[in-house]
Protein backbone atom coordinates (compact mmCIF):
# COMPACT_ATOMS: atom_id res chain seq x y z
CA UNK A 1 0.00 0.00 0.00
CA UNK A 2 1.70 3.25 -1.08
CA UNK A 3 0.89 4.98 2.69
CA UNK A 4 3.51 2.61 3.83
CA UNK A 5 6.53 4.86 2.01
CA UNK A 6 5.21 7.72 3.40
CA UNK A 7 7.90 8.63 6.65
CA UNK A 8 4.89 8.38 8.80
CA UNK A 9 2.91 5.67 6.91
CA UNK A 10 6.29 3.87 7.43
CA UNK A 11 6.30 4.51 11.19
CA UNK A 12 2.89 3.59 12.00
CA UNK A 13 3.49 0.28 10.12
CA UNK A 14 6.74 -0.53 12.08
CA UNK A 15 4.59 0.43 15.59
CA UNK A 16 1.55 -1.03 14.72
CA UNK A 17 1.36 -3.47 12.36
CA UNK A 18 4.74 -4.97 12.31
CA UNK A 19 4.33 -6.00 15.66
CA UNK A 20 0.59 -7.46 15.42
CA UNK A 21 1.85 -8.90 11.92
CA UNK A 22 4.53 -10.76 13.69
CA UNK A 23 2.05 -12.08 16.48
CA UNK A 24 0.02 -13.77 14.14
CA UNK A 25 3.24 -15.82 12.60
CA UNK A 26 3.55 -16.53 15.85
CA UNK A 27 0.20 -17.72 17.02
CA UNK A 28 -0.09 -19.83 13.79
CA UNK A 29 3.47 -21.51 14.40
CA UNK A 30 2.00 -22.44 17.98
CA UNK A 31 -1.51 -23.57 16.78
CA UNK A 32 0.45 -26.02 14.18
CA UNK A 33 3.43 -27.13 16.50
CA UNK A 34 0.69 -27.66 19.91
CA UNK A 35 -1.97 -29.53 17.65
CA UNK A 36 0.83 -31.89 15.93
CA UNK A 37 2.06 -32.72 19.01
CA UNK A 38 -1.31 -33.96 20.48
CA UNK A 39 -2.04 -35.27 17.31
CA UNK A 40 -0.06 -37.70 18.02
CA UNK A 41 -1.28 -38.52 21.50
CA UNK A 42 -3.87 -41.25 21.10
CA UNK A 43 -6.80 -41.04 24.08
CA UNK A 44 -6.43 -43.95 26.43
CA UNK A 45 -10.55 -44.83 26.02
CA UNK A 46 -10.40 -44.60 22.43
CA UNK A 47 -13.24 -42.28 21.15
CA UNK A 48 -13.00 -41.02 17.64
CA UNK A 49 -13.63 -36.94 17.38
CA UNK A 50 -17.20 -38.02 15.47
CA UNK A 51 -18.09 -40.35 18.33
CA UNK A 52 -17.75 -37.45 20.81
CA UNK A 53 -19.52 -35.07 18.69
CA UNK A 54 -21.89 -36.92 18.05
CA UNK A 55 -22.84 -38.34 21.66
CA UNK A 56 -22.53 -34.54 23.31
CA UNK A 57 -25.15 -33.37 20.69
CA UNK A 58 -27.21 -35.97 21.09
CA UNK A 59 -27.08 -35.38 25.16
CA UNK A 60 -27.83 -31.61 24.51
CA UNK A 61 -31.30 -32.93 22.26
CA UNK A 62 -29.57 -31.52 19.05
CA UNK A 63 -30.27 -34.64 17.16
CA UNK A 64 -30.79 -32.27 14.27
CA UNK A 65 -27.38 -31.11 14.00
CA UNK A 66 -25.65 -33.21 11.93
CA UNK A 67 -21.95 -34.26 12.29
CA UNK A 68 -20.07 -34.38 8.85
CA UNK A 69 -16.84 -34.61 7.62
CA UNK A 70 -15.05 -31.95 5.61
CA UNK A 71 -11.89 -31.52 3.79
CA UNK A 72 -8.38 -29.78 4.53
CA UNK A 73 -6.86 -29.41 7.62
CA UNK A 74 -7.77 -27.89 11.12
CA UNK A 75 -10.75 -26.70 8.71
CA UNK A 76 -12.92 -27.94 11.85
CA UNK A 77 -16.15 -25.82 12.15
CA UNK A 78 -19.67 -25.24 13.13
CA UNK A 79 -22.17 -24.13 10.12
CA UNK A 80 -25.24 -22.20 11.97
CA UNK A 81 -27.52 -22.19 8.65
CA UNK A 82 -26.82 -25.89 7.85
CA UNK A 83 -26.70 -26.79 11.58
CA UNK A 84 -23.51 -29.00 10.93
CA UNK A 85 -20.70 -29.96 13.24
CA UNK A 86 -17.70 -30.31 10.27
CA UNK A 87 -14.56 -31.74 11.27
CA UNK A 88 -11.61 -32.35 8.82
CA UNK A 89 -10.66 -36.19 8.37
CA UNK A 90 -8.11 -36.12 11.15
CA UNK A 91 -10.54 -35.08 13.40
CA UNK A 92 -13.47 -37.08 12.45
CA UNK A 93 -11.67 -40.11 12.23
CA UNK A 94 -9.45 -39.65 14.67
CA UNK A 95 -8.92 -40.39 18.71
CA UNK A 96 -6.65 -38.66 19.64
CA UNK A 97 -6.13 -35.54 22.06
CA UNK A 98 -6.00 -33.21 19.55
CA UNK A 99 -8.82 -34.74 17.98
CA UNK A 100 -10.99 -35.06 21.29
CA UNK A 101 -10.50 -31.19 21.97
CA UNK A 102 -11.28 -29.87 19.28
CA UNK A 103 -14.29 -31.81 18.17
CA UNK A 104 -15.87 -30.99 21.49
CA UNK A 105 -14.78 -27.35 20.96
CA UNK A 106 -16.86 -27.41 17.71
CA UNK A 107 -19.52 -29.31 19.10
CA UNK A 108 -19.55 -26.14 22.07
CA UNK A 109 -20.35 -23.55 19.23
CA UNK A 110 -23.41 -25.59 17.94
CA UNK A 111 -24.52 -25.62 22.28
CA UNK A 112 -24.47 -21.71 21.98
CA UNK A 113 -26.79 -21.30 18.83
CA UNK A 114 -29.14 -23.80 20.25
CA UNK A 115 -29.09 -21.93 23.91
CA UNK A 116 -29.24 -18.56 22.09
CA UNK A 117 -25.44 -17.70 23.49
CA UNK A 118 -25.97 -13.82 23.29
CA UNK A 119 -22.24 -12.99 22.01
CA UNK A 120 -22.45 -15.75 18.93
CA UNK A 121 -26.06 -14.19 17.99
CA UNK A 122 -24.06 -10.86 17.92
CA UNK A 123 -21.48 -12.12 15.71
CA UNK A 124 -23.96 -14.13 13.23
CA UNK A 125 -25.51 -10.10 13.20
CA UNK A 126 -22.64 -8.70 12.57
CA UNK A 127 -21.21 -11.63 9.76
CA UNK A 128 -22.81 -9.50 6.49
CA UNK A 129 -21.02 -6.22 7.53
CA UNK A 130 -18.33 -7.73 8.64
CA UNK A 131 -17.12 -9.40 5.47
CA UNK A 132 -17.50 -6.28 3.69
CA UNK A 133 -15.47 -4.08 5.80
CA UNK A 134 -12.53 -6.68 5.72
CA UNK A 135 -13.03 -6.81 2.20
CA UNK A 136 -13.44 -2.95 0.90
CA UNK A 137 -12.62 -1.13 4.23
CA UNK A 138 -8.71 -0.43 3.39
CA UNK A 139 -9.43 -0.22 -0.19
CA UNK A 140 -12.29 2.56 0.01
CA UNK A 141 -9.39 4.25 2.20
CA UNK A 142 -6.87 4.45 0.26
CA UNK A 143 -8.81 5.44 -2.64
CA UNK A 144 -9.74 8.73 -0.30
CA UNK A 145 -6.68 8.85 0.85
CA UNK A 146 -5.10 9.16 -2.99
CA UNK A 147 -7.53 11.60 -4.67
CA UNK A 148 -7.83 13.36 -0.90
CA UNK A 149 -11.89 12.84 -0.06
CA UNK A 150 -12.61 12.97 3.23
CA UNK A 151 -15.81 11.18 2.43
CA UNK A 152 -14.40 7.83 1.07
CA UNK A 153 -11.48 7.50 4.16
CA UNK A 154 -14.66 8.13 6.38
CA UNK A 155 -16.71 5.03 4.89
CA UNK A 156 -13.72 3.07 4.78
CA UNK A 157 -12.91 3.45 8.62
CA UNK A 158 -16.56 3.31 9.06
CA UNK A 159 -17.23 -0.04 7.53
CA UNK A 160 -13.97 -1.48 8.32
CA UNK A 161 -14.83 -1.15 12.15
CA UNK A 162 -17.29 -4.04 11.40
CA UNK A 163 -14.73 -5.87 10.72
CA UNK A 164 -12.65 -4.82 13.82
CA UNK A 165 -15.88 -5.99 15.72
CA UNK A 166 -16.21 -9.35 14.52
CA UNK A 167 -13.21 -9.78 15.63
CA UNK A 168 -13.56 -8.60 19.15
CA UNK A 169 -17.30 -10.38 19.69
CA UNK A 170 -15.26 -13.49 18.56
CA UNK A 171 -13.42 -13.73 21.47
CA UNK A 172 -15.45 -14.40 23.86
CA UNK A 173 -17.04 -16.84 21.70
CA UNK A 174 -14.35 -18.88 20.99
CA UNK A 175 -13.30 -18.61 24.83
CA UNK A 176 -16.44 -20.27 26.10
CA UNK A 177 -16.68 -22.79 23.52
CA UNK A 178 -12.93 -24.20 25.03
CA UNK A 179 -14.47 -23.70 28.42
CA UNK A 180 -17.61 -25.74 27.21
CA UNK A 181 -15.16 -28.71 25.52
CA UNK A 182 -13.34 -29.00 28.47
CA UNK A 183 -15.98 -29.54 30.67
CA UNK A 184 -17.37 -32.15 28.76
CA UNK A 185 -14.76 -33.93 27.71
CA UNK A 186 -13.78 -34.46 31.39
CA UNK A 187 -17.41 -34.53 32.80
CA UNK A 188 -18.49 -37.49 30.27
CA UNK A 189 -15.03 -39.46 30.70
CA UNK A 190 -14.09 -39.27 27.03
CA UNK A 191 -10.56 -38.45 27.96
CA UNK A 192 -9.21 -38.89 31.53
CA UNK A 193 -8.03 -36.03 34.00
CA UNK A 194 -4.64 -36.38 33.13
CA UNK A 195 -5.45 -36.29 29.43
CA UNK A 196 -7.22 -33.18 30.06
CA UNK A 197 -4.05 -31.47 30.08
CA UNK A 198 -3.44 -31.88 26.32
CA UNK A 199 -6.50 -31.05 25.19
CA UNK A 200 -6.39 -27.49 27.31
CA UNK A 201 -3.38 -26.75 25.28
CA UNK A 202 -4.44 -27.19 21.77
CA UNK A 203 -7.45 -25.41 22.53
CA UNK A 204 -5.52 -22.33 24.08
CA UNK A 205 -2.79 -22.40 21.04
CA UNK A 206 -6.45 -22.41 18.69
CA UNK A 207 -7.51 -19.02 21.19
CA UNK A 208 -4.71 -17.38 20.62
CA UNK A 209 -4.82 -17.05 16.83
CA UNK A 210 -7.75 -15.18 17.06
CA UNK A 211 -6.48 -12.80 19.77
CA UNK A 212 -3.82 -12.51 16.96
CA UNK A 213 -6.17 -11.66 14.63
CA UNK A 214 -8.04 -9.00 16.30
CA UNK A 215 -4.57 -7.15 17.42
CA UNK A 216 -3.72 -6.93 13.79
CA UNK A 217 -7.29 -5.67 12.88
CA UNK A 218 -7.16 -3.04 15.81
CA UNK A 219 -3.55 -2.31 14.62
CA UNK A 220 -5.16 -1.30 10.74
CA UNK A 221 -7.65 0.76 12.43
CA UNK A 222 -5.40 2.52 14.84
CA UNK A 223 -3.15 3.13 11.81
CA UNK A 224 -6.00 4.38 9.54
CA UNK A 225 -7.69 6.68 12.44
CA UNK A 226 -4.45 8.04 12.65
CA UNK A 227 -4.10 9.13 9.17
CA UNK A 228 -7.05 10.43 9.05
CA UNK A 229 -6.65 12.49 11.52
CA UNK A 230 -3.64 13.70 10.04
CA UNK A 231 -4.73 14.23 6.46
């Protein structure tokens, strides 16, 4: 983006987004390393992710959420239109930690639509915006910021804040979906207290990719507040 050769666009990149940039690398090198380890880590009772899925949905009465397998990996999620548990092949075929954690995890977000969980009905709200924001905020900006309108920088920031706010109402979220998975997995003895351990990790390592993620959108909205202030 041609702001960034700009002595202060240069600045605010090296304060701001540099730093949130380099978090992310991080928090995806941890996700990767944490789940490959426990990957690896087969569950002493044996469940396969599906199996677990499966049985906590059917505890909950969501008999009409279905539990399907998709393709790619750590691609594991929870489709509120379709009401579909998906879990990549590793996941629904597998039993191990990783696998356990995880498919509960997914299994948590599909608990919160059916309970009506107030933050995930926020972020389902705020999807449509969302995705638009991420996807024309920064350019609508920069065109402003080129041919100098106020006007277009202004609906840029404005609609890229959506996207900002996905990101924050994610969060929590994702947060008590872990909480959720853990609790189950230990309260309905599909893996055993020591076990538990694993599984805590993986899903912590999976949290903090999306605290990633919403420092580096904060950082881009910092950055563009800033040079609009300035223009």
């Amino acid at each position: 983006m041609f702001f960034f050769y700009t002595t202060e666009g240069m600045i605010l990149f090296f304060v701001l987004v540099l730093p949130a940039f380099l978090f992310v690398l991080y928090a995806q090198s941890k996700v990767k390393s944490t789940y490959n380890k426990f990957s690896k880590v087969k569950s002493r009772r044996g469940y396969r992710g599906a199996e677990v899925a499966r049985e906590l949905l059917n505890k909950a009465g969501l008999s009409d959420v279905s539990v399907e397998q998709t393709g790619g990996q750590l691609s594991d999620h929870y489709d509120p239109i379709k009401k579909a548990v998906r879990l990549s092949s590793d996941i629904y075929n597998g039993s191990s930690i990783a696998a356990l954690g995880i498919a509960a995890h997914e299994t948590g977000h599909a608990l919160q639509h059916a309970h009506g969980y107030f933050p995930l009905n926020i972020r389902n709200m705020v999807f449509p915006a969302a995705n638009l924001g991420s996807r024309a905020g920064v350019p609508l900006f920069i065109i402003g910021f080129i041919f100098n309108t106020g006007f277009l920088m202004d609906i840029g920031i404005a609609i890229f804040f959506f996207a900002v706010l996905f990101q924050i109402i994610t969060l929590p979220v994702e947060f008590n979906a872990s909480s959720r998975a853990v609790a189950v997995l230990e309260s309905g003895g599909y893996l055993e207290r020591e076990e538990l351990g694993g599984a805590k990790k993986v899903l912590r390592a999976a949290a903090m990719t999306y605290v990633a993620a919403t420092a580096m959108a904060l950082a881009h909205l910092i950055r563009l507040l800033i040079l609009r202030g300035r223009d």
